[in-house]
C-alpha atoms as a PDB file:
ATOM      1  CA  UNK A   1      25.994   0.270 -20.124  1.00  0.00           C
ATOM      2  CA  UNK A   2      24.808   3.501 -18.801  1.00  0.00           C
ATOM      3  CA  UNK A   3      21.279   2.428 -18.576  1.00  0.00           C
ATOM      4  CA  UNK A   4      22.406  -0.778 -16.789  1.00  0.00           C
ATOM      5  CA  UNK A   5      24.239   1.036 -14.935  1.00  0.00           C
ATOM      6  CA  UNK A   6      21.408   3.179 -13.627  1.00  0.00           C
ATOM      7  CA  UNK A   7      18.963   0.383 -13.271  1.00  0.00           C
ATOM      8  CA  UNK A   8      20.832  -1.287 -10.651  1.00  0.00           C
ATOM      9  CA  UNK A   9      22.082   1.675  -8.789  1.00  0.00           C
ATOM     10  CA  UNK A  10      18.001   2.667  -8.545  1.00  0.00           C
ATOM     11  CA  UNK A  11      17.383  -1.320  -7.694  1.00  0.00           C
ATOM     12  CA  UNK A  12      19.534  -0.956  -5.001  1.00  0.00           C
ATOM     13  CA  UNK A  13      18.090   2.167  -4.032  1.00  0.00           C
ATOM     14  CA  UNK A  14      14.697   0.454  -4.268  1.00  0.00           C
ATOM     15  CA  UNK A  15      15.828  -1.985  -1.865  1.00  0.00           C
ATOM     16  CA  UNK A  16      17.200   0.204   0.999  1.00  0.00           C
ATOM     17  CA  UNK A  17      13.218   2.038   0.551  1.00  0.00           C
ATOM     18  CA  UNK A  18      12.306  -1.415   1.331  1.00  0.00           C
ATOM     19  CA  UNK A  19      14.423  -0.925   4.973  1.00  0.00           C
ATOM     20  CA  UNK A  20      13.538   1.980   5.827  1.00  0.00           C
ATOM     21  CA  UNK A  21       9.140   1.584   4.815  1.00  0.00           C
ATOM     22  CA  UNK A  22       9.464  -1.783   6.701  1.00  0.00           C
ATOM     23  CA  UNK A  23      11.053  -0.560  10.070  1.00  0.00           C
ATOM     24  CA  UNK A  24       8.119   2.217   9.679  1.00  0.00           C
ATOM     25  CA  UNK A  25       5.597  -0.751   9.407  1.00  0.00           C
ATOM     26  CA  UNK A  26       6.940  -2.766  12.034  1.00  0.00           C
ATOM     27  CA  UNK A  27       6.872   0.300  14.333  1.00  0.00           C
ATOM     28  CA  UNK A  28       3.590   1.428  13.176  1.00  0.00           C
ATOM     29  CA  UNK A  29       1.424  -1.870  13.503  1.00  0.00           C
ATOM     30  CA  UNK A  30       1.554  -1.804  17.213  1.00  0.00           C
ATOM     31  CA  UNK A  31      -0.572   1.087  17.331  1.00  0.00           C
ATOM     32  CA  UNK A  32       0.970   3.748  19.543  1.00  0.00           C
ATOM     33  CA  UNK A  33       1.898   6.984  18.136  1.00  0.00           C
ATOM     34  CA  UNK A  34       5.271   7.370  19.488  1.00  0.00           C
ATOM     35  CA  UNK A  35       6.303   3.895  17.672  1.00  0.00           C
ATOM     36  CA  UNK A  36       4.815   5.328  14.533  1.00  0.00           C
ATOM     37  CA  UNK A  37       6.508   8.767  15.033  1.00  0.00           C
ATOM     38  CA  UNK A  38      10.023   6.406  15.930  1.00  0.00           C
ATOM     39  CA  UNK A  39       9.126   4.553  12.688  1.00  0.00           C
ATOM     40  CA  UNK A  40       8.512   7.987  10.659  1.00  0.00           C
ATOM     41  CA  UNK A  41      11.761   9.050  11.735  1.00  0.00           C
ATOM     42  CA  UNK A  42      13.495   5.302  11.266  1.00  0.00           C
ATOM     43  CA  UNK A  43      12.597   5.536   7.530  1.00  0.00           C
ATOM     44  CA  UNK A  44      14.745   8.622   6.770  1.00  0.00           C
ATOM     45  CA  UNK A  45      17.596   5.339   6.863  1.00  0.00           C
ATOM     46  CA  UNK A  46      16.469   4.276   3.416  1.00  0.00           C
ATOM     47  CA  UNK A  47      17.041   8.059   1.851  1.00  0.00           C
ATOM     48  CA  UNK A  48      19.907   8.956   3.653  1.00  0.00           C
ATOM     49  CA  UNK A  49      22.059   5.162   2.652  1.00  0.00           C
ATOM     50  CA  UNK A  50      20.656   6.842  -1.064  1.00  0.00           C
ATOM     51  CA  UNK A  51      22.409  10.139  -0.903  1.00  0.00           C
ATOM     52  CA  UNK A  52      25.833   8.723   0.532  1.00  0.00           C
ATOM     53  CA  UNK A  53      25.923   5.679  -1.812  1.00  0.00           C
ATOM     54  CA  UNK A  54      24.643   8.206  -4.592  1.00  0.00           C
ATOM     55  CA  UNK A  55      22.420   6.008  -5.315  1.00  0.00           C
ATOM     56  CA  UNK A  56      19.227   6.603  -8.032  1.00  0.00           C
ATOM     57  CA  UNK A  57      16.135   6.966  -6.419  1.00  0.00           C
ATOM     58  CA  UNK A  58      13.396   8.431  -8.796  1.00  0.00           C
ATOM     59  CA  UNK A  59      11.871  10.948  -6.309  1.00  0.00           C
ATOM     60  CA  UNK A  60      15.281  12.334  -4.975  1.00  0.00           C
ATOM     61  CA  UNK A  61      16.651  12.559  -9.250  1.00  0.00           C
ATOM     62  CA  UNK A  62      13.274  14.154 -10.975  1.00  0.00           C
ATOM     63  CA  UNK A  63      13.602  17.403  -9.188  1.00  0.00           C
ATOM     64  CA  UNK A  64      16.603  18.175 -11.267  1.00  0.00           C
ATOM     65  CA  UNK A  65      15.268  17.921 -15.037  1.00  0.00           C
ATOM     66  CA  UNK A  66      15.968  21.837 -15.103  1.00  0.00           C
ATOM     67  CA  UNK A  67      19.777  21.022 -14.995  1.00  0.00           C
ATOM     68  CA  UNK A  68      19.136  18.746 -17.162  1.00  0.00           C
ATOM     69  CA  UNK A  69      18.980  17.892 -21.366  1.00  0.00           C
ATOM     70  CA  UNK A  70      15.698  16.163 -22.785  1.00  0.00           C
ATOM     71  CA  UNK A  71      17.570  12.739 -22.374  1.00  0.00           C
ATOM     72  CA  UNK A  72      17.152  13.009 -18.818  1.00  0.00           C
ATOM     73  CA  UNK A  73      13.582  11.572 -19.007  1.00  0.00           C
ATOM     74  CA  UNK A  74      15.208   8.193 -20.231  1.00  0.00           C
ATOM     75  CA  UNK A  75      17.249   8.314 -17.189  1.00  0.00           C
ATOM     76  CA  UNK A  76      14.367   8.552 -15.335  1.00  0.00           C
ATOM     77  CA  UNK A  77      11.866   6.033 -16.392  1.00  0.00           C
ATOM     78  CA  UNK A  78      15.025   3.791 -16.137  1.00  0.00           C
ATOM     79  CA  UNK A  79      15.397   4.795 -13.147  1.00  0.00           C
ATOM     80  CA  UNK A  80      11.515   4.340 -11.353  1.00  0.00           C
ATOM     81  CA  UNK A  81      11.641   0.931 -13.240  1.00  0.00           C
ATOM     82  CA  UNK A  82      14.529  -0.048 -11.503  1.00  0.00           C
ATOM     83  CA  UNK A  83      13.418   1.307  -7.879  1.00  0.00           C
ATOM     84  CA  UNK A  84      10.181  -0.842  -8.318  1.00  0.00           C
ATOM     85  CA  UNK A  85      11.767  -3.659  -9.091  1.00  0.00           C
ATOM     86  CA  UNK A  86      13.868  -3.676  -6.464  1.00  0.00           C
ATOM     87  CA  UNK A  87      11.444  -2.667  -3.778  1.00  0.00           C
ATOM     88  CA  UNK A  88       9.133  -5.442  -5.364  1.00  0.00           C
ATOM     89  CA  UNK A  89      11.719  -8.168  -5.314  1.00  0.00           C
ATOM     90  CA  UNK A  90      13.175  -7.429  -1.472  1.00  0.00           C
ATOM     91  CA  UNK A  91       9.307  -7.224  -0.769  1.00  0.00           C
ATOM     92  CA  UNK A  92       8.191 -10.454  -1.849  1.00  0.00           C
ATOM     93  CA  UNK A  93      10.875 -12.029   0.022  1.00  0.00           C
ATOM     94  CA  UNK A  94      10.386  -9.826   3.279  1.00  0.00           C
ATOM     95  CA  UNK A  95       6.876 -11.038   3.089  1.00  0.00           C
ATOM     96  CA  UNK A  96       7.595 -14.946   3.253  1.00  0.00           C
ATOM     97  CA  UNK A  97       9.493 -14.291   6.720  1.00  0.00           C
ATOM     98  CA  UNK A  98       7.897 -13.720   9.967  1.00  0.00           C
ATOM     99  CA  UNK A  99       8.659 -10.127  10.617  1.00  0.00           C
ATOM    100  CA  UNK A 100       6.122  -8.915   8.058  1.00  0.00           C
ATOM    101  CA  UNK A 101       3.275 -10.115  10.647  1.00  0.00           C
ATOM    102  CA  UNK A 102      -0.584 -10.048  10.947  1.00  0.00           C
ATOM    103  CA  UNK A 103      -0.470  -6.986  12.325  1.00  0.00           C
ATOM    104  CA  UNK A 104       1.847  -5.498   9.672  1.00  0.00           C
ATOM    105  CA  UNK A 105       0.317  -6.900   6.520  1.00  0.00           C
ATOM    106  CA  UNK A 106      -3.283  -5.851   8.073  1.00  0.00           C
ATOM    107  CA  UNK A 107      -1.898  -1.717   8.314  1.00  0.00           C
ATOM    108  CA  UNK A 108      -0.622  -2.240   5.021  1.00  0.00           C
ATOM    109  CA  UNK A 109      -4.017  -3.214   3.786  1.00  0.00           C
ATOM    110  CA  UNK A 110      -5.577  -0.498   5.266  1.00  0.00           C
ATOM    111  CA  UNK A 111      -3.398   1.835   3.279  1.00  0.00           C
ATOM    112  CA  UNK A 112      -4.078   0.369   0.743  1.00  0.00           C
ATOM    113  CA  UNK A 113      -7.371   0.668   0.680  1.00  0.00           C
ATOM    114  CA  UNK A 114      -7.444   4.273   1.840  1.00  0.00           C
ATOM    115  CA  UNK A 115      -4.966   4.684  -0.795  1.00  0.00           C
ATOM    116  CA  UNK A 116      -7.275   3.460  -3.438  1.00  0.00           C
ATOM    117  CA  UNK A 117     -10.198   5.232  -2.133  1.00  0.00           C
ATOM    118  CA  UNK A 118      -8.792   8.708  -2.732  1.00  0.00           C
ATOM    119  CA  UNK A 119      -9.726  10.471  -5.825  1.00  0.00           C
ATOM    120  CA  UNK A 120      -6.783  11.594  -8.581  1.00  0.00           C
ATOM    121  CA  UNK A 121      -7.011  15.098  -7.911  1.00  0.00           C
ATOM    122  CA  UNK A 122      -6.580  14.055  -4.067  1.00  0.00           C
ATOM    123  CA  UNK A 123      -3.647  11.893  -4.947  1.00  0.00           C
ATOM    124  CA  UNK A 124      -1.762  13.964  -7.656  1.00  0.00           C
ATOM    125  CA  UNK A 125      -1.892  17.298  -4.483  1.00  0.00           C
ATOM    126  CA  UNK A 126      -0.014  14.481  -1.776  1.00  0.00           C
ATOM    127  CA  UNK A 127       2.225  13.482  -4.098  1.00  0.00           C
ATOM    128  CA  UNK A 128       3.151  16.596  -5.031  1.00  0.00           C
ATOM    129  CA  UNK A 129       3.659  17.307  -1.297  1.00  0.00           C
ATOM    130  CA  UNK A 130       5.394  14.412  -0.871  1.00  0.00           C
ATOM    131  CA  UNK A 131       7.680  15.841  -3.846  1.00  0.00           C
ATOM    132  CA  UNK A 132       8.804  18.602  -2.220  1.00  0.00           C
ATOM    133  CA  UNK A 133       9.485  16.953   0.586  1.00  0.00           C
ATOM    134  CA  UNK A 134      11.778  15.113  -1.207  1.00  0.00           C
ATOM    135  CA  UNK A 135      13.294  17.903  -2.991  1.00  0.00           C
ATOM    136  CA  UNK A 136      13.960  19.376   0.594  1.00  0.00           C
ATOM    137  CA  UNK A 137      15.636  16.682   2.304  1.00  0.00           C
ATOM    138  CA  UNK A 138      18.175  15.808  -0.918  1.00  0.00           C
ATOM    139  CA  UNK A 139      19.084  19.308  -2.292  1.00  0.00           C
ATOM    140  CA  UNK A 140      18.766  20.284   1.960  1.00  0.00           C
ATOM    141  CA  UNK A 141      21.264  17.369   2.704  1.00  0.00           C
ATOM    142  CA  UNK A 142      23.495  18.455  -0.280  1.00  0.00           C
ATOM    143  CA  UNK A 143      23.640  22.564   0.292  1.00  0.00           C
ATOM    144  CA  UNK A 144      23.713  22.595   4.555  1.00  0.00           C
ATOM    145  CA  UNK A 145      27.793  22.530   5.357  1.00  0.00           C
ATOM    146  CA  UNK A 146      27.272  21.223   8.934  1.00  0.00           C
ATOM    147  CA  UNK A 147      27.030  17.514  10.060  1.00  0.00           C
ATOM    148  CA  UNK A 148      23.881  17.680  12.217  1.00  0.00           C
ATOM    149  CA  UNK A 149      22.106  19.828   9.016  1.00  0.00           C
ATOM    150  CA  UNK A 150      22.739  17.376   7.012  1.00  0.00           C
ATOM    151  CA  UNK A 151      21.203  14.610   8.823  1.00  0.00           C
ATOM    152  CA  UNK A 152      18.333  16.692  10.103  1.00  0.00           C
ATOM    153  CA  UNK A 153      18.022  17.671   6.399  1.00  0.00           C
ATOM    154  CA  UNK A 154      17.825  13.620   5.214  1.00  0.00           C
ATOM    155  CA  UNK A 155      15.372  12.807   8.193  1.00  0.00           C
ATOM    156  CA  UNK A 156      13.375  15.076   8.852  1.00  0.00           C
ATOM    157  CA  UNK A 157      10.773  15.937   5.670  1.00  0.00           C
ATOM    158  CA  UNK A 158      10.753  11.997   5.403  1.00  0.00           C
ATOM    159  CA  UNK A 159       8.762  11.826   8.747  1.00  0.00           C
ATOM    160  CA  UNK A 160       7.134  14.598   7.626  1.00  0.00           C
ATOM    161  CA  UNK A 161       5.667  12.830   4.806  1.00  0.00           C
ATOM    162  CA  UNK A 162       5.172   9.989   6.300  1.00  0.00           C
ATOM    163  CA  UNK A 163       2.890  10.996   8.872  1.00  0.00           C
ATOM    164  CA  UNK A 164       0.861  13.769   6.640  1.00  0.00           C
ATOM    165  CA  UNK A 165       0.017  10.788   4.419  1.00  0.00           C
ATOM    166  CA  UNK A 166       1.977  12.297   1.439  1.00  0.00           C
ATOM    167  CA  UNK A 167       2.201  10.080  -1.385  1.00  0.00           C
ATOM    168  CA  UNK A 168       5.338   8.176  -2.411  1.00  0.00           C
ATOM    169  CA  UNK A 169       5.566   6.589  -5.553  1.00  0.00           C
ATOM    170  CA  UNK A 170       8.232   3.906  -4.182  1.00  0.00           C
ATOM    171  CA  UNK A 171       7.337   3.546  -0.804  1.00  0.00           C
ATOM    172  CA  UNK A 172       4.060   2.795  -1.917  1.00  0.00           C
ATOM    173  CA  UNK A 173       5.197  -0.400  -3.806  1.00  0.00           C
ATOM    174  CA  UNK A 174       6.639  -1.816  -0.528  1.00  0.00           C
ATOM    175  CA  UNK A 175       2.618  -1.378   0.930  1.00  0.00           C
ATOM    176  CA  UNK A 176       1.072  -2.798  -2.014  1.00  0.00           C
ATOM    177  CA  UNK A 177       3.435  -5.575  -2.025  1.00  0.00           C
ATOM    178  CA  UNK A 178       2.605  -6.674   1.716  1.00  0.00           C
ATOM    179  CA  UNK A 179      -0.462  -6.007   1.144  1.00  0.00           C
ATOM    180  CA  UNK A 180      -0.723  -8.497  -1.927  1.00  0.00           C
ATOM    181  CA  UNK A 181      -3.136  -5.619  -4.009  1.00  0.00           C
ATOM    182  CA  UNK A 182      -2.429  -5.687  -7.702  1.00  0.00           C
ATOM    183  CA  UNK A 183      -5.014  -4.181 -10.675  1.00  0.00           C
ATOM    184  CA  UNK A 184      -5.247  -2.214 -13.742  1.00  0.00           C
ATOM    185  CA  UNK A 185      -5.846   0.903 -11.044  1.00  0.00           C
ATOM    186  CA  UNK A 186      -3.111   0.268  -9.185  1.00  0.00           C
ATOM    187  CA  UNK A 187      -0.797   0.575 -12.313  1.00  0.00           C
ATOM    188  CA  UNK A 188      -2.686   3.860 -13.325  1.00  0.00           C
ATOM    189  CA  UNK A 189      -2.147   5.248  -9.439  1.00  0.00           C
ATOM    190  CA  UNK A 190       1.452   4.663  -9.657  1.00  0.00           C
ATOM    191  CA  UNK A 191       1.581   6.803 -13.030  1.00  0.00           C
ATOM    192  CA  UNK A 192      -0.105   9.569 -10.845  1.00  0.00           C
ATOM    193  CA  UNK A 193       1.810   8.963  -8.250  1.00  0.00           C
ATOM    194  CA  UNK A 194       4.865   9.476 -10.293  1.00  0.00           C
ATOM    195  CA  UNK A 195       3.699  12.863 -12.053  1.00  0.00           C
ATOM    196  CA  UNK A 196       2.801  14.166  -8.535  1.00  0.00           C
ATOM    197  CA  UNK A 197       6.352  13.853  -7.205  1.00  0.00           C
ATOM    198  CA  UNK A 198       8.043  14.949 -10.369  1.00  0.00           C
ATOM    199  CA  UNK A 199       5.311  18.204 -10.223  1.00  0.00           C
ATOM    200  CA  UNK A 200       6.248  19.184  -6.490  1.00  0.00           C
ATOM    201  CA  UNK A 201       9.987  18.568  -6.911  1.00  0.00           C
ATOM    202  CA  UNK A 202      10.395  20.263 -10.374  1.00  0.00           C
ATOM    203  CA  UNK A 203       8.193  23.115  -9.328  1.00  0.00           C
ATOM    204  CA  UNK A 204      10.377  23.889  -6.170  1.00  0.00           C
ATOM    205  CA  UNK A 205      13.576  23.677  -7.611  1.00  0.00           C
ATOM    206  CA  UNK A 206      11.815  25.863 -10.485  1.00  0.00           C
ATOM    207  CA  UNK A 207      10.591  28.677  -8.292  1.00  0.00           C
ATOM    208  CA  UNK A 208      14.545  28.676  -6.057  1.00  0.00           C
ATOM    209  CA  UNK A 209      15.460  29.203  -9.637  1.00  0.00           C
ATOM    210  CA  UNK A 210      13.406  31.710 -10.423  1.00  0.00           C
ATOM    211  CA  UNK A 211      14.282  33.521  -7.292  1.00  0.00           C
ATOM    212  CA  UNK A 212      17.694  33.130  -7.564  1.00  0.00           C
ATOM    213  CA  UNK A 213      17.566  34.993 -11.133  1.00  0.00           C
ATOM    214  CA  UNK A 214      15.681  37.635  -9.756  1.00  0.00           C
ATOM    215  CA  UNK A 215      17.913  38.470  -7.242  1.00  0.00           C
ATOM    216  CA  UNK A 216      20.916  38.600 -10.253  1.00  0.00           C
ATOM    217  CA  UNK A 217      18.447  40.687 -12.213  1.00  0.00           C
ATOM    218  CA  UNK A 218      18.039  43.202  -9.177  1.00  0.00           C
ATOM    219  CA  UNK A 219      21.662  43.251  -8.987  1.00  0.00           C
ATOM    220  CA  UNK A 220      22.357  44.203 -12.213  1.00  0.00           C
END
């Protein structure tokens, strides 16, 4: 029950990615910056819905294997499986209405293919920006007391990402789905995808840890 449990919450979570990537596209496609930079900031919807549903979203969970026993990696691959699905599944049906346009499917493509064109070592460093980023605006969200914090905190290093090109392992899956691109490198992008945002989000938490202790250690 626990992993079914998990899989739909991250479904769901997949799905409200899916709101919040599309209003970006939408924006985006009509080719001024200040729509894209609205859009950018529009998408932080999708992560901030996640945090006060408590929903499972892979890139906003991995940062916190430290806290965590071995089983946690379960958890996790549950948990991107279920976030793909979902943003697959809202996706495909997005894609058969008229708000995913010309115009929209065409900036996905190009993406896409810029996506594609980058080399590993180029996509494992955004990812792992696009980690952190992560990182920032959940444990940012959860640790700031006041109001506007918090939602500066959940906004924020989302339109960061977005517009630095940083590489999101479910975000991505709402291009690639509007863009209709599907191959044996696409799967193996994902997986680096993946391991890029679980490197920049482990590795911050990691070195706040590490801080942290040496403060104590200074202390005593």
């Amino acid at each position: 029950m626990k992993y079914l449990r998990i899989f739909i919450s991250a479904f769901l979570a997949g799905c409200c990615i899916v709101f919040g990537a599309t209003c970006y596209l939408i924006c985006a496609s009509q080719g001024t910056f200040a729509l894209k930079l609205a859009g950018s900031f529009m998408f932080g919807i999708g992560l901030f819905t996640i945090i006060h549903f408590k929903l499972w979203l892979y890139t906003g969970k991995v940062g916190y294997v430290l806290d965590n026993k071995a089983s946690y990696a379960i958890d996790l691959i549950v948990c991107l499986l279920g976030n793909l699905v979902g943003v697959i599944v809202l996706s495909s049906l997005l894609k058969s209405t008229y708000i995913i346009n010309d115009a929209v499917k065409a900036l996905c493509q190009s993406l896409v293919n810029k996506k594609q064109s980058e080399s590993w070592i180029e996509l494992i460093i955004l990812a792992t920006m696009c980690g952190v980023m992560i990182y920032l605006a959940v444990d940012g969200h959860k640790k700031v007391e006041y109001p506007l914090g918090k939602v500066l905190f959940a906004f924020m290093p989302i339109s960061l990402f977005i517009l630095c090109g940083f590489e999101h392992v479910v975000a991505n899956a709402c291009y690639y789905t509007y863009a209709g691109v599907f191959s044996a490198k696409v799967i193996l992008w994902f997986i680096l995808m993946a391991i890029g945002n679980a490197i920049g989000s482990i590795a911050f938490d990691g070195i706040i840890k590490l801080i942290k202790y040496l403060e104590n250690k200074e202390q005593n």
